[in-house]
PDB file of N, CA and C in Angstrom:
ATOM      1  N   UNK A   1     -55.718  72.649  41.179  1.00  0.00           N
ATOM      2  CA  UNK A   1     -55.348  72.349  42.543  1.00  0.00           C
ATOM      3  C   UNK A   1     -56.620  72.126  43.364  1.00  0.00           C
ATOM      4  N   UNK A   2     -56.349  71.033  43.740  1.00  0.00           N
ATOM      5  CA  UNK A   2     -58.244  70.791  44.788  1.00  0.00           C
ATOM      6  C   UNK A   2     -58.120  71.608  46.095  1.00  0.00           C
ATOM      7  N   UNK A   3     -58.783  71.964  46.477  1.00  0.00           N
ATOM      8  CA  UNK A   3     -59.418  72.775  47.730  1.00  0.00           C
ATOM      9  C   UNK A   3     -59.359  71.807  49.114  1.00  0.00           C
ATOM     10  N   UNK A   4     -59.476  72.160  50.016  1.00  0.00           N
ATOM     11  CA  UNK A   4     -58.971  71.570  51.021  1.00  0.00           C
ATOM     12  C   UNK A   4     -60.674  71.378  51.785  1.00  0.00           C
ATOM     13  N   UNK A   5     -60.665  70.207  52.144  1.00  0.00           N
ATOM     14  CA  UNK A   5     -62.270  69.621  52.761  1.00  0.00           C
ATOM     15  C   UNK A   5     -62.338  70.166  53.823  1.00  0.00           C
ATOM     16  N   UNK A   6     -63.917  70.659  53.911  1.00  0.00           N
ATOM     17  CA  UNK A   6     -63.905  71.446  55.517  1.00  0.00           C
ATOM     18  C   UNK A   6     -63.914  69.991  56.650  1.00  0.00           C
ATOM     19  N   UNK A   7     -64.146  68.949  56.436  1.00  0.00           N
ATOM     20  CA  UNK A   7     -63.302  67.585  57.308  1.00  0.00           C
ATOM     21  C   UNK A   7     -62.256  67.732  57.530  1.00  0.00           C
ATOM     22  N   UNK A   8     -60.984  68.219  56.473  1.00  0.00           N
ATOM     23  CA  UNK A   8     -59.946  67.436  57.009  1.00  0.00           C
ATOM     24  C   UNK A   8     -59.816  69.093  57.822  1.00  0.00           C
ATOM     25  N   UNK A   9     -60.386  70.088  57.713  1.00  0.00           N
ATOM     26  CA  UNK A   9     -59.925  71.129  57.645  1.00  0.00           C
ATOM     27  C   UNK A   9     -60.418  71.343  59.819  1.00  0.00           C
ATOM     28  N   UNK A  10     -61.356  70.937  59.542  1.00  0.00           N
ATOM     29  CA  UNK A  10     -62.100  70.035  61.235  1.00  0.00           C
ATOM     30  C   UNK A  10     -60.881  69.254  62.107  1.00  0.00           C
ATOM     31  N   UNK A  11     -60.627  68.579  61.317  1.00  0.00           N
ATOM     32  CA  UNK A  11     -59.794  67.644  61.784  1.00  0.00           C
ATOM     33  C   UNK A  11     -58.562  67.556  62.412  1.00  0.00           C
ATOM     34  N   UNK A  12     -58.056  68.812  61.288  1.00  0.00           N
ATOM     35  CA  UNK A  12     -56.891  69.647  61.600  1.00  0.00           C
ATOM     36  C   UNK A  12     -57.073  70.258  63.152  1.00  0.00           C
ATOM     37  N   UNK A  13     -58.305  71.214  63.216  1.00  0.00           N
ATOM     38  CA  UNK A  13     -58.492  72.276  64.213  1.00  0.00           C
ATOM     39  C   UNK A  13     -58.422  70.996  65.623  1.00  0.00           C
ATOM     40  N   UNK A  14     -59.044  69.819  65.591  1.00  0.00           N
ATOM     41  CA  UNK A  14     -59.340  68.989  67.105  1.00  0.00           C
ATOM     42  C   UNK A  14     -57.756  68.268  67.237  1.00  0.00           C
ATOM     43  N   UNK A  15     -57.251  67.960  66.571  1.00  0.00           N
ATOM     44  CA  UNK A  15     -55.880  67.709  66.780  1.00  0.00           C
ATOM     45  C   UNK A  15     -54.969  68.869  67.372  1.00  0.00           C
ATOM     46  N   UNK A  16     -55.314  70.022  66.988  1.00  0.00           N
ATOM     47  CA  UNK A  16     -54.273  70.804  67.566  1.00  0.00           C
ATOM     48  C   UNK A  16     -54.811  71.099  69.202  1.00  0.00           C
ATOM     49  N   UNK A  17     -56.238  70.955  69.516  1.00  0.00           N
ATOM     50  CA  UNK A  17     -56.921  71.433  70.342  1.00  0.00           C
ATOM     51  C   UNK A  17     -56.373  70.057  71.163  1.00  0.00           C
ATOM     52  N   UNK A  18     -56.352  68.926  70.602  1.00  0.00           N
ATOM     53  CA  UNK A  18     -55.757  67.801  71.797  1.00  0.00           C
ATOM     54  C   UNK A  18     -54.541  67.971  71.853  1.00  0.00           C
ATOM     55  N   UNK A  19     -53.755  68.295  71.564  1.00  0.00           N
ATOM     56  CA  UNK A  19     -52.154  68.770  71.344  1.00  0.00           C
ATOM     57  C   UNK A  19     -52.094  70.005  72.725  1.00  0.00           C
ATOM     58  N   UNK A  20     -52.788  70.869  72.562  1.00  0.00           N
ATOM     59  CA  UNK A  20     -52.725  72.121  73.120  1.00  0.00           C
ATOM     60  C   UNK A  20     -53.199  71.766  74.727  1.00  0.00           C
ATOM     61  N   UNK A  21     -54.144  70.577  74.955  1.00  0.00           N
ATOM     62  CA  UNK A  21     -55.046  69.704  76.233  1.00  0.00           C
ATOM     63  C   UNK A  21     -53.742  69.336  76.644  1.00  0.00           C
ATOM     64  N   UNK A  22     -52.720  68.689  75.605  1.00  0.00           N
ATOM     65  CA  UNK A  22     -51.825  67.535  76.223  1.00  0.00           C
ATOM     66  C   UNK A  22     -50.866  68.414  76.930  1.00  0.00           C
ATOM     67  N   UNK A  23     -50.409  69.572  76.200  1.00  0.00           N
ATOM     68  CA  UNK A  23     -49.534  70.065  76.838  1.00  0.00           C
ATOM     69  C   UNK A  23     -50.084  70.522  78.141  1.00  0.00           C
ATOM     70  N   UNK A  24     -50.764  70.962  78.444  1.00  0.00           N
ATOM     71  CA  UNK A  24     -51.395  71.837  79.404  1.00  0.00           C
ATOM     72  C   UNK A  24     -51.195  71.096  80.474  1.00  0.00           C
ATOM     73  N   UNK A  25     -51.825  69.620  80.266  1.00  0.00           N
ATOM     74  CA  UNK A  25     -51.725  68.198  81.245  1.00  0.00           C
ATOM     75  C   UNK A  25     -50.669  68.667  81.753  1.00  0.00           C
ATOM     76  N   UNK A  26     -49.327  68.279  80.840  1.00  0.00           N
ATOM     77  CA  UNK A  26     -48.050  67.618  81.256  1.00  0.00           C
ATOM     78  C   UNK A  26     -47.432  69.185  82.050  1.00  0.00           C
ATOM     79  N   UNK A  27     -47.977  70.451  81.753  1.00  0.00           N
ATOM     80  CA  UNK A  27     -47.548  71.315  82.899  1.00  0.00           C
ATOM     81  C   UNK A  27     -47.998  71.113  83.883  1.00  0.00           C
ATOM     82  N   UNK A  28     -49.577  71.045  84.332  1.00  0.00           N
ATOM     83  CA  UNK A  28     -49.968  70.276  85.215  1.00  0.00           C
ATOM     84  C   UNK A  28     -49.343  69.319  86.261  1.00  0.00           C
ATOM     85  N   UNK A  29     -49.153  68.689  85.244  1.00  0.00           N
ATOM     86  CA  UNK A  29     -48.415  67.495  86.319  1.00  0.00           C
ATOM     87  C   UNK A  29     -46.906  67.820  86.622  1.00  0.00           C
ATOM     88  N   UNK A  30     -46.506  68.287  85.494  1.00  0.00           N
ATOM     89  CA  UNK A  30     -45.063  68.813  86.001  1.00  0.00           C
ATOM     90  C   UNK A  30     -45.153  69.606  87.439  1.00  0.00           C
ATOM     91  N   UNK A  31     -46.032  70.543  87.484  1.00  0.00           N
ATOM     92  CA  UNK A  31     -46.449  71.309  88.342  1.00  0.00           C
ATOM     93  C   UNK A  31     -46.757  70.813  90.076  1.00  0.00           C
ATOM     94  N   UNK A  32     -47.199  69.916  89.568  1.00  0.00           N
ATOM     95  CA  UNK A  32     -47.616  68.623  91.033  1.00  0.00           C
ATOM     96  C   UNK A  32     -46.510  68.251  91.351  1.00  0.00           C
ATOM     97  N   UNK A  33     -45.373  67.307  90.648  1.00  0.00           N
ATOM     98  CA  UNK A  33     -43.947  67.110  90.527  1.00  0.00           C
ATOM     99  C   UNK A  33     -43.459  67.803  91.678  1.00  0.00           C
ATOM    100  N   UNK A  34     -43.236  68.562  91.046  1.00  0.00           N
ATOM    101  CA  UNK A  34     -42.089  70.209  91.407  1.00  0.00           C
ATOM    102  C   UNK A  34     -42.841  70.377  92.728  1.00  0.00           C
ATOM    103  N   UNK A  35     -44.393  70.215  93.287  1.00  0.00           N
ATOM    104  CA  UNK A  35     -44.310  70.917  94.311  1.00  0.00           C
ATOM    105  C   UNK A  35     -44.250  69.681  95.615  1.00  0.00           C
ATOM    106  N   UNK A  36     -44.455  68.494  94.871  1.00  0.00           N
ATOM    107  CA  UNK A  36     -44.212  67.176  95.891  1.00  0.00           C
ATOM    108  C   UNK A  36     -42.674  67.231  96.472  1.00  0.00           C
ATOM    109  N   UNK A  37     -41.776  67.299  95.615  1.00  0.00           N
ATOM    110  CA  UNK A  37     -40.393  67.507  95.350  1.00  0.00           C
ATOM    111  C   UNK A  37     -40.175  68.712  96.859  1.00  0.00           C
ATOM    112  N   UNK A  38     -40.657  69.228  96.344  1.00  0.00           N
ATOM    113  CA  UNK A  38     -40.300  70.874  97.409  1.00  0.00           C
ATOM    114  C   UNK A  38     -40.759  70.544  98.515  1.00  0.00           C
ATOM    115  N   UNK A  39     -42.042  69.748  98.878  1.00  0.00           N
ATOM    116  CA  UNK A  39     -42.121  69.780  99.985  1.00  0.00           C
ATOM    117  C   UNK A  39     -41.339  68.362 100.821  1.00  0.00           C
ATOM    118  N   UNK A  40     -40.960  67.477  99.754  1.00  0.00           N
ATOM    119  CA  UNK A  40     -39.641  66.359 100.598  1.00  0.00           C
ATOM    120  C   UNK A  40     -38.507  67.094 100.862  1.00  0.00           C
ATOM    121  N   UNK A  41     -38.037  67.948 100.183  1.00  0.00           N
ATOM    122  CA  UNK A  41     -36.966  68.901 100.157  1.00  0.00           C
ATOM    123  C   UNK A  41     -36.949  69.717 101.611  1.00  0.00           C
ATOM    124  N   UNK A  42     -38.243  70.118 102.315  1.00  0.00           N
ATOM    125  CA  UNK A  42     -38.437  71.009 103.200  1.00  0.00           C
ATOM    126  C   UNK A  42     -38.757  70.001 104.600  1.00  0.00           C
ATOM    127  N   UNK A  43     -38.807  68.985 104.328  1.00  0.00           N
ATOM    128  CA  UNK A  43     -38.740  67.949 105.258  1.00  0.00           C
ATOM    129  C   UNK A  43     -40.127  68.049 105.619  1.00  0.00           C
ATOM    130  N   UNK A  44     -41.355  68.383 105.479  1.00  0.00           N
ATOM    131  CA  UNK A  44     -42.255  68.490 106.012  1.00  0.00           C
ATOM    132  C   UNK A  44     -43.032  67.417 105.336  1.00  0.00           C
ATOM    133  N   UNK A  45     -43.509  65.891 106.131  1.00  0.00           N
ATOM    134  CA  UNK A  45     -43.914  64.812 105.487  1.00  0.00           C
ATOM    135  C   UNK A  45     -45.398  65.104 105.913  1.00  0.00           C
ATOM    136  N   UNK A  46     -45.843  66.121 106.367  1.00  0.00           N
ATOM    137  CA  UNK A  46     -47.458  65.875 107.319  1.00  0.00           C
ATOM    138  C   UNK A  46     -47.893  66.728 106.456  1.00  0.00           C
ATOM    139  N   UNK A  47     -48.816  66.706 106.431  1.00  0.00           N
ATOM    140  CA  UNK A  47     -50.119  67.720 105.661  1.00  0.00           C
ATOM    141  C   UNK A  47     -50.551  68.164 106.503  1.00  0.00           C
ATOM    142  N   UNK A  48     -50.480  69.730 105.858  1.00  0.00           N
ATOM    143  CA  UNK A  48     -50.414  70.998 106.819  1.00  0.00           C
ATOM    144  C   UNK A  48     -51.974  71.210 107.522  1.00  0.00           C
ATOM    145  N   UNK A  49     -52.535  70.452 107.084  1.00  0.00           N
ATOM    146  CA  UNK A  49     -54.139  70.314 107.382  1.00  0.00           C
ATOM    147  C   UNK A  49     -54.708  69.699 108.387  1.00  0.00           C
ATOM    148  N   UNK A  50     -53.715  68.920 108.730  1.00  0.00           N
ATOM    149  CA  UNK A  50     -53.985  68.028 109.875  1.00  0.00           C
ATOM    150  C   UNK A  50     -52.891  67.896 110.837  1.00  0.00           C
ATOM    151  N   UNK A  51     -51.599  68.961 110.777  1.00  0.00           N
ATOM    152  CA  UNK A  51     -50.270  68.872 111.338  1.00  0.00           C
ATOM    153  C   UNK A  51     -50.479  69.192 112.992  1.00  0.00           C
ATOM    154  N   UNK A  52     -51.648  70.011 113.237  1.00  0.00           N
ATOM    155  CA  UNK A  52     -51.729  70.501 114.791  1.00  0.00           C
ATOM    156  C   UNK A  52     -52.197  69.290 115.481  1.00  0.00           C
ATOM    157  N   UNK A  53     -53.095  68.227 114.556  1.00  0.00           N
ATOM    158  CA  UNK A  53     -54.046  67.197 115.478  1.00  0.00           C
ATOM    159  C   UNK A  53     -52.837  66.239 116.190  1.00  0.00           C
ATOM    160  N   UNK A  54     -53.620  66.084 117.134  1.00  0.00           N
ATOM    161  CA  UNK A  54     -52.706  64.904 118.317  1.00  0.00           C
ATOM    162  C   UNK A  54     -53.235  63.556 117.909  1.00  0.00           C
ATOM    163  N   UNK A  55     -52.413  62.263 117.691  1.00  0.00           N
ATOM    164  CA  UNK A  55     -52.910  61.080 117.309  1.00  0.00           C
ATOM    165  C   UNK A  55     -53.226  60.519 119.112  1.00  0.00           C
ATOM    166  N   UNK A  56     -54.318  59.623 118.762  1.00  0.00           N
ATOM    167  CA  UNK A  56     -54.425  59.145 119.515  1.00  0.00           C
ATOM    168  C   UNK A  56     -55.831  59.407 120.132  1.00  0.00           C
ATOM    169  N   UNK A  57     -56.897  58.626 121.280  1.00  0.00           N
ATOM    170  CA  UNK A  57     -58.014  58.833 121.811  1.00  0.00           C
ATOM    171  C   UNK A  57     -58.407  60.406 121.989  1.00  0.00           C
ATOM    172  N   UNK A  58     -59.415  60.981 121.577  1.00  0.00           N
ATOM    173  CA  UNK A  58     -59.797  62.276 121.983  1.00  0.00           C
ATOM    174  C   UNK A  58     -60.951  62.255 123.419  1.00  0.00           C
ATOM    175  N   UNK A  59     -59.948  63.604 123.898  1.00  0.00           N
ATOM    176  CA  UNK A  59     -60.952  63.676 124.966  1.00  0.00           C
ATOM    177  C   UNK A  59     -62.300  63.782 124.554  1.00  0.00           C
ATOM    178  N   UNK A  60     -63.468  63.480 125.724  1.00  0.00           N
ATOM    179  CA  UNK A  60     -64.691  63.581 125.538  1.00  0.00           C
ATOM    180  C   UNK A  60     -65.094  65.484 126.374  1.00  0.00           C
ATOM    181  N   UNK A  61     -66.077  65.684 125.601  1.00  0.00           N
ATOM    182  CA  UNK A  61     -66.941  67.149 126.009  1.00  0.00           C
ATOM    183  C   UNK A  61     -68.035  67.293 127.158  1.00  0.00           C
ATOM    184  N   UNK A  62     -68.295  67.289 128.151  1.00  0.00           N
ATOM    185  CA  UNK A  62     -68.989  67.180 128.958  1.00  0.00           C
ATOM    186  C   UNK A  62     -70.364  66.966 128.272  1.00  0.00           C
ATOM    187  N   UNK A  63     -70.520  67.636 127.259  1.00  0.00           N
ATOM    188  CA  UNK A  63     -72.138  67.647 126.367  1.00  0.00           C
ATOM    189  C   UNK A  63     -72.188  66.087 126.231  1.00  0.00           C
ATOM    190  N   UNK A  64     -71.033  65.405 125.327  1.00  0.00           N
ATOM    191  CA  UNK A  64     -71.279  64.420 124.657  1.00  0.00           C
ATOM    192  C   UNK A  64     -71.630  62.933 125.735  1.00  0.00           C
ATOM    193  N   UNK A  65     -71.677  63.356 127.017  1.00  0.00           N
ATOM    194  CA  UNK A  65     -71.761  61.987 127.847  1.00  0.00           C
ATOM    195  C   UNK A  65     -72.816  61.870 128.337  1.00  0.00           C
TER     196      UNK A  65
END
């Protein structure tokens, strides 16, 4: 019975290691999914980061004139 090549035996190990990458991805992104989803769900279309700013001309600072 022949012995198994430390190549294929390599080869084996980076395939499972991209297997194990891929899944990880696709929770990932599932993950992004699910939370885009939740926040159309909650009606909130603004990003909470910029939700207080007023559109439009900003006042000027007495410094800046």
């Amino acid at each position: 019975m022949a012995k198994k090549t430390n190549y294929s035996f390599q080869k084996n190990e980076r395939e499972k290691l991209r297997q194990k990458k891929k899944q990880e991805k696709q929770g990932r992104k599932q993950d992004a999914k699910d939370r885009k989803a939740a926040i159309k769900e909650s009606g909130e279309d603004i990003d909470p980061d910029i939700a207080h700013l007023d559109p439009g001309p900003q006042t000027r600072n007495e410094s800046e004139e």
